[in-house]
N, C-alpha and C. Protein backbone atom coordinates (compact mmCIF):
# COMPACT_ATOMS: atom_id res chain seq x y z
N UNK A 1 169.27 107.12 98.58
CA UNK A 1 170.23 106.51 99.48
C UNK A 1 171.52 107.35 99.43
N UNK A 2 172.11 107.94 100.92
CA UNK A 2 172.97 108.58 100.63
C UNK A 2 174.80 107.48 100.49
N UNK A 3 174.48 106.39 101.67
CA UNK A 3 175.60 105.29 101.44
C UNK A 3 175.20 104.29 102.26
N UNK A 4 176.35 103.49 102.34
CA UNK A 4 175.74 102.03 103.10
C UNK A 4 176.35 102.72 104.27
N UNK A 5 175.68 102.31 105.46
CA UNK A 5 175.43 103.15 106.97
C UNK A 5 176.43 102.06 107.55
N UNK A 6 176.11 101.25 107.76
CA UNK A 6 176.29 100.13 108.30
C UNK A 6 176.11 98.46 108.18
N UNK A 7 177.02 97.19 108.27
CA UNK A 7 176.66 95.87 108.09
C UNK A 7 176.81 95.69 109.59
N UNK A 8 175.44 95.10 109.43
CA UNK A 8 175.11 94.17 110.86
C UNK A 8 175.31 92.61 110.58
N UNK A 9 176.03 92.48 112.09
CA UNK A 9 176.53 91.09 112.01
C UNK A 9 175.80 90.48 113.38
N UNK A 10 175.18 89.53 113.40
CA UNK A 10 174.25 88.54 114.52
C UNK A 10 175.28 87.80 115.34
N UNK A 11 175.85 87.77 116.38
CA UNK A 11 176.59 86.93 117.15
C UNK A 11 175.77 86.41 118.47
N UNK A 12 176.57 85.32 118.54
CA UNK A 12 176.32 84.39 120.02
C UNK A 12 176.75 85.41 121.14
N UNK A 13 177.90 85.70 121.19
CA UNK A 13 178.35 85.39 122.47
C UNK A 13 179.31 87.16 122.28
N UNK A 14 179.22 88.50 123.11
CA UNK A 14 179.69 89.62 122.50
C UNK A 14 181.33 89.44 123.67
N UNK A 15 181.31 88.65 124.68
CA UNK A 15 182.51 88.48 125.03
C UNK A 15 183.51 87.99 123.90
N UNK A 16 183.25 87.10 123.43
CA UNK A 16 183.91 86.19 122.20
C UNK A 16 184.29 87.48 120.78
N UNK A 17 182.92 87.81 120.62
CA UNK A 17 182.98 88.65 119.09
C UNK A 17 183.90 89.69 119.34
N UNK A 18 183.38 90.38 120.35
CA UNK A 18 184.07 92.29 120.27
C UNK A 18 185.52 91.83 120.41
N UNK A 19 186.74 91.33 121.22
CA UNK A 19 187.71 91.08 121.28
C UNK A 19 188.34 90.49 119.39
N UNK A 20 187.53 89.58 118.75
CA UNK A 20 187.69 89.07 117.27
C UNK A 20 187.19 90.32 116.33
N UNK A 21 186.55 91.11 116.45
CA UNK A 21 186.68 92.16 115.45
C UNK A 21 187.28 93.56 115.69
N UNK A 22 188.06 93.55 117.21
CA UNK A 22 189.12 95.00 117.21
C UNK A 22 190.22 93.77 116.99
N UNK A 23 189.95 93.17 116.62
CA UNK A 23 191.82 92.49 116.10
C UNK A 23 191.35 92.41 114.69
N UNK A 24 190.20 92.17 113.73
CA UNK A 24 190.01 91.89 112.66
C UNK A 24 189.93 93.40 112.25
N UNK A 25 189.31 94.31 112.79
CA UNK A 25 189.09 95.53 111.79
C UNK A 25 190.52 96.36 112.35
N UNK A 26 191.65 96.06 113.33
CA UNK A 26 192.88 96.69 113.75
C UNK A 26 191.58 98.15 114.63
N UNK A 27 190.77 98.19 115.03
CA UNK A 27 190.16 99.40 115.83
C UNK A 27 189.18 98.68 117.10
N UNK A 28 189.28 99.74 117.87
CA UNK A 28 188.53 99.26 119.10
C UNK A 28 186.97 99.69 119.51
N UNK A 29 186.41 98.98 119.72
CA UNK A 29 184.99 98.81 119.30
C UNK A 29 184.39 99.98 119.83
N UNK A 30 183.70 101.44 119.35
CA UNK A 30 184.04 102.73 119.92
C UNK A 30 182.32 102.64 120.77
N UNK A 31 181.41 102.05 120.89
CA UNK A 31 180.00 102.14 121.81
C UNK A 31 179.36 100.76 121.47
N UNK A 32 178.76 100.71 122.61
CA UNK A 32 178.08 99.30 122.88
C UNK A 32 176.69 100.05 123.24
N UNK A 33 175.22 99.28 122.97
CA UNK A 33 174.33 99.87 122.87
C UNK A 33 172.99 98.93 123.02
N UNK A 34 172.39 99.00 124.36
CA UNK A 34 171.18 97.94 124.71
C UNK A 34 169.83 98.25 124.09
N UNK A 35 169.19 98.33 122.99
CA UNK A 35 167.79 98.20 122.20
C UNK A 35 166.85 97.37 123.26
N UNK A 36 166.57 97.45 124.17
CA UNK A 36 165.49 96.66 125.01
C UNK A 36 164.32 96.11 123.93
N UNK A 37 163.34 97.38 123.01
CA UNK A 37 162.26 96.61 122.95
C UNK A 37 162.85 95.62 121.64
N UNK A 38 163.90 95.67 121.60
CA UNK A 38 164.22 94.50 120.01
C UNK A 38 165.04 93.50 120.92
N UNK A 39 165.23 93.59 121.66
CA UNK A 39 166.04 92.24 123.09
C UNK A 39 167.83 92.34 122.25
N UNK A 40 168.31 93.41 122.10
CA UNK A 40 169.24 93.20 121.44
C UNK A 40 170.31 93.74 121.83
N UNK A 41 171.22 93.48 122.40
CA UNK A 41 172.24 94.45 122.39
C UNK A 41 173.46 95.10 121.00
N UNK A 42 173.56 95.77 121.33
CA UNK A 42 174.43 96.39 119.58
C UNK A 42 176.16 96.45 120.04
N UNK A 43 176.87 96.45 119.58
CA UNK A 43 178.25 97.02 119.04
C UNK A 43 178.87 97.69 118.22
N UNK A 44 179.44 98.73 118.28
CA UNK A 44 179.78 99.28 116.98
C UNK A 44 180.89 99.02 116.68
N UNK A 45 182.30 99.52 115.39
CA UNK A 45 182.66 99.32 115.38
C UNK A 45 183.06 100.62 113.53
N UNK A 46 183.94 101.02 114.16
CA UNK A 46 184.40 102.43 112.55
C UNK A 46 185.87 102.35 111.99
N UNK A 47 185.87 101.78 110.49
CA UNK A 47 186.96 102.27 109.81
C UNK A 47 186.63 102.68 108.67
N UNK A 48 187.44 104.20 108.71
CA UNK A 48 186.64 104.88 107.81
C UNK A 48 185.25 105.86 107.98
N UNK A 49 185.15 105.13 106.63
CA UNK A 49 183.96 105.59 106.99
C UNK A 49 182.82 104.40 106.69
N UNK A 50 183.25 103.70 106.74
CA UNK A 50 182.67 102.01 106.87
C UNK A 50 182.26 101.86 108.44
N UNK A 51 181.10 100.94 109.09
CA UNK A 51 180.94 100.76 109.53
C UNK A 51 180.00 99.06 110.16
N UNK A 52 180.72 98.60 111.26
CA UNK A 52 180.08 97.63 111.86
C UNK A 52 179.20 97.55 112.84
N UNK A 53 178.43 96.98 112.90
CA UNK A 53 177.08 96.72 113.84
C UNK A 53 176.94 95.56 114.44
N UNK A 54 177.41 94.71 115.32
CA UNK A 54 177.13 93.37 116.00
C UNK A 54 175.90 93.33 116.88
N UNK A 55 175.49 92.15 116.50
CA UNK A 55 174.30 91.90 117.23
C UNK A 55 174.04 90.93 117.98
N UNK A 56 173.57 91.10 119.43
CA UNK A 56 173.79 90.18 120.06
C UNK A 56 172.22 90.03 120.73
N UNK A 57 171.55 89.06 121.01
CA UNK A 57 170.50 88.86 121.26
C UNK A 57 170.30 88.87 123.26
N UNK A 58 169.75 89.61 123.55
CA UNK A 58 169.02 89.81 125.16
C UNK A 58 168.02 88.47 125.95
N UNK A 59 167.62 87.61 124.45
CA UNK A 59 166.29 87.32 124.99
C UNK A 59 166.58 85.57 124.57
N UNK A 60 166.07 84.56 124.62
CA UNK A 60 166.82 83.60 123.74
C UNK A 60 165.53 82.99 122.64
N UNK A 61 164.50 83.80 123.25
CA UNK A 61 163.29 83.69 121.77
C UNK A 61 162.97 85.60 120.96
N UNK A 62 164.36 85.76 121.66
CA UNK A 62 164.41 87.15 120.27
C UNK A 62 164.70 87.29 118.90
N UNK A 63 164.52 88.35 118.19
CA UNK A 63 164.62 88.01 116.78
C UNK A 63 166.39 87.64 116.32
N UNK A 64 167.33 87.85 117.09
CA UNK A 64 168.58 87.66 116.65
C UNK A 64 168.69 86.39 116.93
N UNK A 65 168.16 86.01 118.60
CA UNK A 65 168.25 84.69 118.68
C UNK A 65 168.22 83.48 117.71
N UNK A 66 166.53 83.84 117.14
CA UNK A 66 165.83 83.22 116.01
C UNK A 66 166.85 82.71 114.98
N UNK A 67 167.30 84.20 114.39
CA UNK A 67 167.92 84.55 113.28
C UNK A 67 169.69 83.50 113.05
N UNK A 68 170.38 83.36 114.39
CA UNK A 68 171.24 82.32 114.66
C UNK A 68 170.62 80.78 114.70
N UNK A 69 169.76 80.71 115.46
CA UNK A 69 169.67 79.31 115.45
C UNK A 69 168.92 78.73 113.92
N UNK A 70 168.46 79.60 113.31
CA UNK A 70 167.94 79.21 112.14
C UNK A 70 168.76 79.41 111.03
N UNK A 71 170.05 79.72 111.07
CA UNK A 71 171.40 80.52 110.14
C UNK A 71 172.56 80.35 110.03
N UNK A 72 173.05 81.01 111.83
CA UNK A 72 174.13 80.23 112.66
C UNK A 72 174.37 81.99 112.40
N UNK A 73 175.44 82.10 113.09
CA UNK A 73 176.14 83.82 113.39
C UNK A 73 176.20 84.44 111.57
N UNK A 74 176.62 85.79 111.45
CA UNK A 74 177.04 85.98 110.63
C UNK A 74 176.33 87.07 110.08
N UNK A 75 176.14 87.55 108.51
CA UNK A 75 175.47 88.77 108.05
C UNK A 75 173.87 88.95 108.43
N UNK A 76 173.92 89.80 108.85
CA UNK A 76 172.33 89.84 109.26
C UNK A 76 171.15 90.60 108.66
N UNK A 77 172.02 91.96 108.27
CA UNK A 77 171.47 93.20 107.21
C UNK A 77 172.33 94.13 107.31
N UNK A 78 172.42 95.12 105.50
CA UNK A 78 172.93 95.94 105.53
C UNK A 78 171.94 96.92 105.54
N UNK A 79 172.28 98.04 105.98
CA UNK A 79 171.74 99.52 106.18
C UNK A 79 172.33 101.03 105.34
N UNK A 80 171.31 101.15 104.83
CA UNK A 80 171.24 102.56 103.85
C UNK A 80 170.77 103.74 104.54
N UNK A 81 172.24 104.50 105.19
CA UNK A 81 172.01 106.34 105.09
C UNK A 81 170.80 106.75 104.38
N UNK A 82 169.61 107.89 105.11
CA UNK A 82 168.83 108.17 103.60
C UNK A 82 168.83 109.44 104.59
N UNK A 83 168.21 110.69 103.61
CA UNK A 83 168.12 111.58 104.01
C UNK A 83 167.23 112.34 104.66
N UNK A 84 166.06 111.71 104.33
CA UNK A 84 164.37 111.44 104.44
C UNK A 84 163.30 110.33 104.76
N UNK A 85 163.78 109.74 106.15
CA UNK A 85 163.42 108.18 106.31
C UNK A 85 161.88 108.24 105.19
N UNK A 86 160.84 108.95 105.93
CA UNK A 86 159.71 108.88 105.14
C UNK A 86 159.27 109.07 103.51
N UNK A 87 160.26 110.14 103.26
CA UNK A 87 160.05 110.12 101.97
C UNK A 87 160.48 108.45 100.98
N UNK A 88 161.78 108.32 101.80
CA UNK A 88 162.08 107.13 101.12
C UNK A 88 161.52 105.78 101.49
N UNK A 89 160.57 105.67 102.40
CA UNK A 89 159.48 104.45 102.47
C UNK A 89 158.35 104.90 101.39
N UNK A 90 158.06 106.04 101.03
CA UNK A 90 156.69 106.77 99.97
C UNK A 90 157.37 105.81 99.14
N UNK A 91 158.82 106.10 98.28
CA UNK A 91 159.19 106.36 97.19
C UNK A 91 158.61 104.58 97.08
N UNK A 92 159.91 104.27 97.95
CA UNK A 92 160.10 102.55 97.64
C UNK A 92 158.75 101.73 98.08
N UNK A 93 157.51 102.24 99.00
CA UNK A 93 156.01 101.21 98.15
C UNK A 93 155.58 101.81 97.28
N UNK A 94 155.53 103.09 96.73
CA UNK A 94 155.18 102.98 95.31
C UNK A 94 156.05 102.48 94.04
N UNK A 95 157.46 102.22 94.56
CA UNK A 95 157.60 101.11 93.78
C UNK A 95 157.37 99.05 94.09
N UNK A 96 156.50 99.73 94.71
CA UNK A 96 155.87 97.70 95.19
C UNK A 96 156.33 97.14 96.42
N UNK A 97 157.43 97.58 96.92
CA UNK A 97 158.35 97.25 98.24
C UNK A 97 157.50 97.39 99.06
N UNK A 98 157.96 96.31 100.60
CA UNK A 98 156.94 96.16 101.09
C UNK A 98 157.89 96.33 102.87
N UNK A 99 157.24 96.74 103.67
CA UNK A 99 158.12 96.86 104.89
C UNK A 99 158.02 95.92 105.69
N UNK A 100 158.46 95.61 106.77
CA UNK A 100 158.38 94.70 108.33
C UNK A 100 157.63 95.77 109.28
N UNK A 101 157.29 97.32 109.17
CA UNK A 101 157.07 97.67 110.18
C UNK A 101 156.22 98.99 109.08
N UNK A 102 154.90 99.92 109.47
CA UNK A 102 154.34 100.98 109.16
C UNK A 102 155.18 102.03 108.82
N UNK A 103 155.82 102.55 110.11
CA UNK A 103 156.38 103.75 110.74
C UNK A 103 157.78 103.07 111.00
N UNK A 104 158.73 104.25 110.74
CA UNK A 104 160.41 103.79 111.67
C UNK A 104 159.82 103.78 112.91
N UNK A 105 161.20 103.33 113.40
CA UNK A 105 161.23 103.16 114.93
C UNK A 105 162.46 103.96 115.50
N UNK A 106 162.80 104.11 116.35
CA UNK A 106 163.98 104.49 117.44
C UNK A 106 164.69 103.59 117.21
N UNK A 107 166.12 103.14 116.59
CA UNK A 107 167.21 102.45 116.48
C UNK A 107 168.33 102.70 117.48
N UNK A 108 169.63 102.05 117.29
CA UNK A 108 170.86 102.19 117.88
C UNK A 108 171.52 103.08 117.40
N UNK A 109 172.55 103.70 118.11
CA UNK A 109 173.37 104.60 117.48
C UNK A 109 172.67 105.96 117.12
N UNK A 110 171.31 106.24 117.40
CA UNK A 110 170.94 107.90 117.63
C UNK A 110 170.21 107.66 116.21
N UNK A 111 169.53 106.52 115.71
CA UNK A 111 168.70 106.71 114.66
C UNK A 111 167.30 105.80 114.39
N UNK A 112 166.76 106.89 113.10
CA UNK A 112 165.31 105.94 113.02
C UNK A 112 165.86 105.34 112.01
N UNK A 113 164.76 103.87 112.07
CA UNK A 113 165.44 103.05 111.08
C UNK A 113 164.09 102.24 110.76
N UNK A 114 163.87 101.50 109.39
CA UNK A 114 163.11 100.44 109.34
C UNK A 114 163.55 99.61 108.54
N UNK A 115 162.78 98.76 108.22
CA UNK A 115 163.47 97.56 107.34
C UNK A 115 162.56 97.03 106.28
N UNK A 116 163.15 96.93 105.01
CA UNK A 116 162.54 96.04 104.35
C UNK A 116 162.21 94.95 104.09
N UNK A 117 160.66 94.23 103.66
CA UNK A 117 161.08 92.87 104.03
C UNK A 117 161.88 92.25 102.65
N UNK A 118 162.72 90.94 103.53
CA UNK A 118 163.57 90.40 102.57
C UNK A 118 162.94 89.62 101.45
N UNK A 119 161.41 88.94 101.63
CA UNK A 119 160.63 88.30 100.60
C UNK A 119 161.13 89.68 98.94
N UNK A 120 160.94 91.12 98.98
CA UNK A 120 161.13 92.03 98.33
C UNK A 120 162.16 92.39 97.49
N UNK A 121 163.93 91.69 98.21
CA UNK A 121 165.14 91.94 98.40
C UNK A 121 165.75 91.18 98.31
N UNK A 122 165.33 90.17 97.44
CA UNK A 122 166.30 88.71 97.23
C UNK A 122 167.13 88.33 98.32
N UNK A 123 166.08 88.40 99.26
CA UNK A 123 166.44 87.81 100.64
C UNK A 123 167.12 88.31 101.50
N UNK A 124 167.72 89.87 101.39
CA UNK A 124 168.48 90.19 101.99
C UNK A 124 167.54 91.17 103.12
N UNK A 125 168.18 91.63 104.42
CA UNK A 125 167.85 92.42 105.11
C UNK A 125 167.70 93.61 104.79
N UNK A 126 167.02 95.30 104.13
CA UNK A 126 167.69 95.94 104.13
C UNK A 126 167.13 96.91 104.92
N UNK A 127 168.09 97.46 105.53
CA UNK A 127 167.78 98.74 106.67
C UNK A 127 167.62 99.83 106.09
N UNK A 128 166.98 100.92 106.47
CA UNK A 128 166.54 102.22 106.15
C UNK A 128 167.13 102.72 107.41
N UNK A 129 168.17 104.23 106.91
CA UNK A 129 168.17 104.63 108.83
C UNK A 129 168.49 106.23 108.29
N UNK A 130 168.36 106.75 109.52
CA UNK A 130 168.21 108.61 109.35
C UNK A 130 168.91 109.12 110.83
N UNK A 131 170.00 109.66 110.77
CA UNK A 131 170.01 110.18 111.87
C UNK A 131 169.04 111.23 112.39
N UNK A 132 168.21 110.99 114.21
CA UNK A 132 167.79 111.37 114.93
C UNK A 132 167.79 113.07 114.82
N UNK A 133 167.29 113.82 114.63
CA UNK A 133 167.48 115.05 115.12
C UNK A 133 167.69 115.77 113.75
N UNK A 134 167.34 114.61 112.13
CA UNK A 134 167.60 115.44 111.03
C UNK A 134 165.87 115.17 110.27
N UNK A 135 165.08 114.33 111.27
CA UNK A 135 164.13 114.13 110.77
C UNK A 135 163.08 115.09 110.34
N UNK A 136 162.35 114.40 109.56
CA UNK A 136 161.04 116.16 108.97
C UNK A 136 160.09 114.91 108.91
N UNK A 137 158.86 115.79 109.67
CA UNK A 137 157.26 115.41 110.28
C UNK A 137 157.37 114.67 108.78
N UNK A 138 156.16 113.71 108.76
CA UNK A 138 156.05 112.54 108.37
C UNK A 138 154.73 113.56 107.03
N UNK A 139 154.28 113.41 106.09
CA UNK A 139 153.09 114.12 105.58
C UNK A 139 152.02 114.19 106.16
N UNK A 140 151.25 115.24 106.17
CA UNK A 140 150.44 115.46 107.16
C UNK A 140 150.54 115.95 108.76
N UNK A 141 151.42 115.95 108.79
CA UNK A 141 152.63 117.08 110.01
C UNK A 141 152.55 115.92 111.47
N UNK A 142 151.83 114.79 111.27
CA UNK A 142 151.48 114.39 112.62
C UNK A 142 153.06 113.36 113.54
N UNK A 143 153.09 113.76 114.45
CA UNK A 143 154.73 113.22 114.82
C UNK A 143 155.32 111.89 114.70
N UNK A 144 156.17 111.30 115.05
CA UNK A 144 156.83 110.56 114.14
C UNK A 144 156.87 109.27 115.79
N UNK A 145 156.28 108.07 115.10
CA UNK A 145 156.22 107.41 115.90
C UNK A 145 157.07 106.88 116.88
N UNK A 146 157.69 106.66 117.85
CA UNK A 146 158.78 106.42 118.77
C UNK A 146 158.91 104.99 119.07
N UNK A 147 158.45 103.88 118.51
CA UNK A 147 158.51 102.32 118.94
C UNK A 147 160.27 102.24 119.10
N UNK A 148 160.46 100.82 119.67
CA UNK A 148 161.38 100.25 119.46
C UNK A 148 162.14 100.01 117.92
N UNK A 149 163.60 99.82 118.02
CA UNK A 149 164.83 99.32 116.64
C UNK A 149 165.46 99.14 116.87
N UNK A 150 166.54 98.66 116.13
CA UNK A 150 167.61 98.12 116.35
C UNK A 150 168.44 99.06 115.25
């Protein structure tokens, strides 16, 4: 893990949120970002070198949707920089960890990303992400799957 990438936050309503976190973080929310196959729309949001991720749901039986009405708004998952999406899914099921998905996917913000499941993670979300364009073929050279992320 090179650092924490990003905390994603699940919101209702992104009229309401984005205006409450460029007054909460004093910065203005620098890209907004539609994930179709995850029904999600994204927000970003940079101080520092810290970063925010809002999430706003497309669909109203999507997974953010879900994730509010079963929760209510609020932390959703944090996300770990890595340098080697694949190597570091090898590393972490051979140490027993278990994923939500085979293969990354195409994320927001120009990256692959996957997730661990939280049964693994004392419940927490945690993201795996790699920026786009630093990736290396998966073992066995065969290309790197393109699904949907968030």
């Amino acid at each position: 893990m090179l650092k924490i990438e990003h905390i994603g936050i699940a919101v209702k309503d992104f009229s309401k949120a984005i205006p409450f976190y460029e007054k909460l973080l004093n910065t203005p929310c620098y890209k907004t970002e539609t994930v179709s196959s995850e029904q999600v729309n994204t927000a970003f949001f940079r101080q520092g070198e810290s970063k925010i991720e809002l999430l706003e749901s497309t669909d109203p039986d999507g997974v953010i949707a879900r994730f509010i009405e079963k929760r209510g708004e609020g932390m959703h998952h944090i996300a770990f920089e890595v340098a080697d999406i694949h190597a570091e899914m090898a590393r972490l099921k051979a140490e027993g960890l278990h994923f939500l998905s085979d293969l990354p996917k195409q994320g927001a913000d120009n990256k692959l990303v996957c997730f661990l499941h939280p049964k693994d993670t004392g419940g927490v979300l945690v993201e795996l992400c790699q920026e786009r364009g630093n990736e290396k073929l998966p073992m066995g050279g065969l290309p790197i799957a393109d699904g949907g992320g968030h």
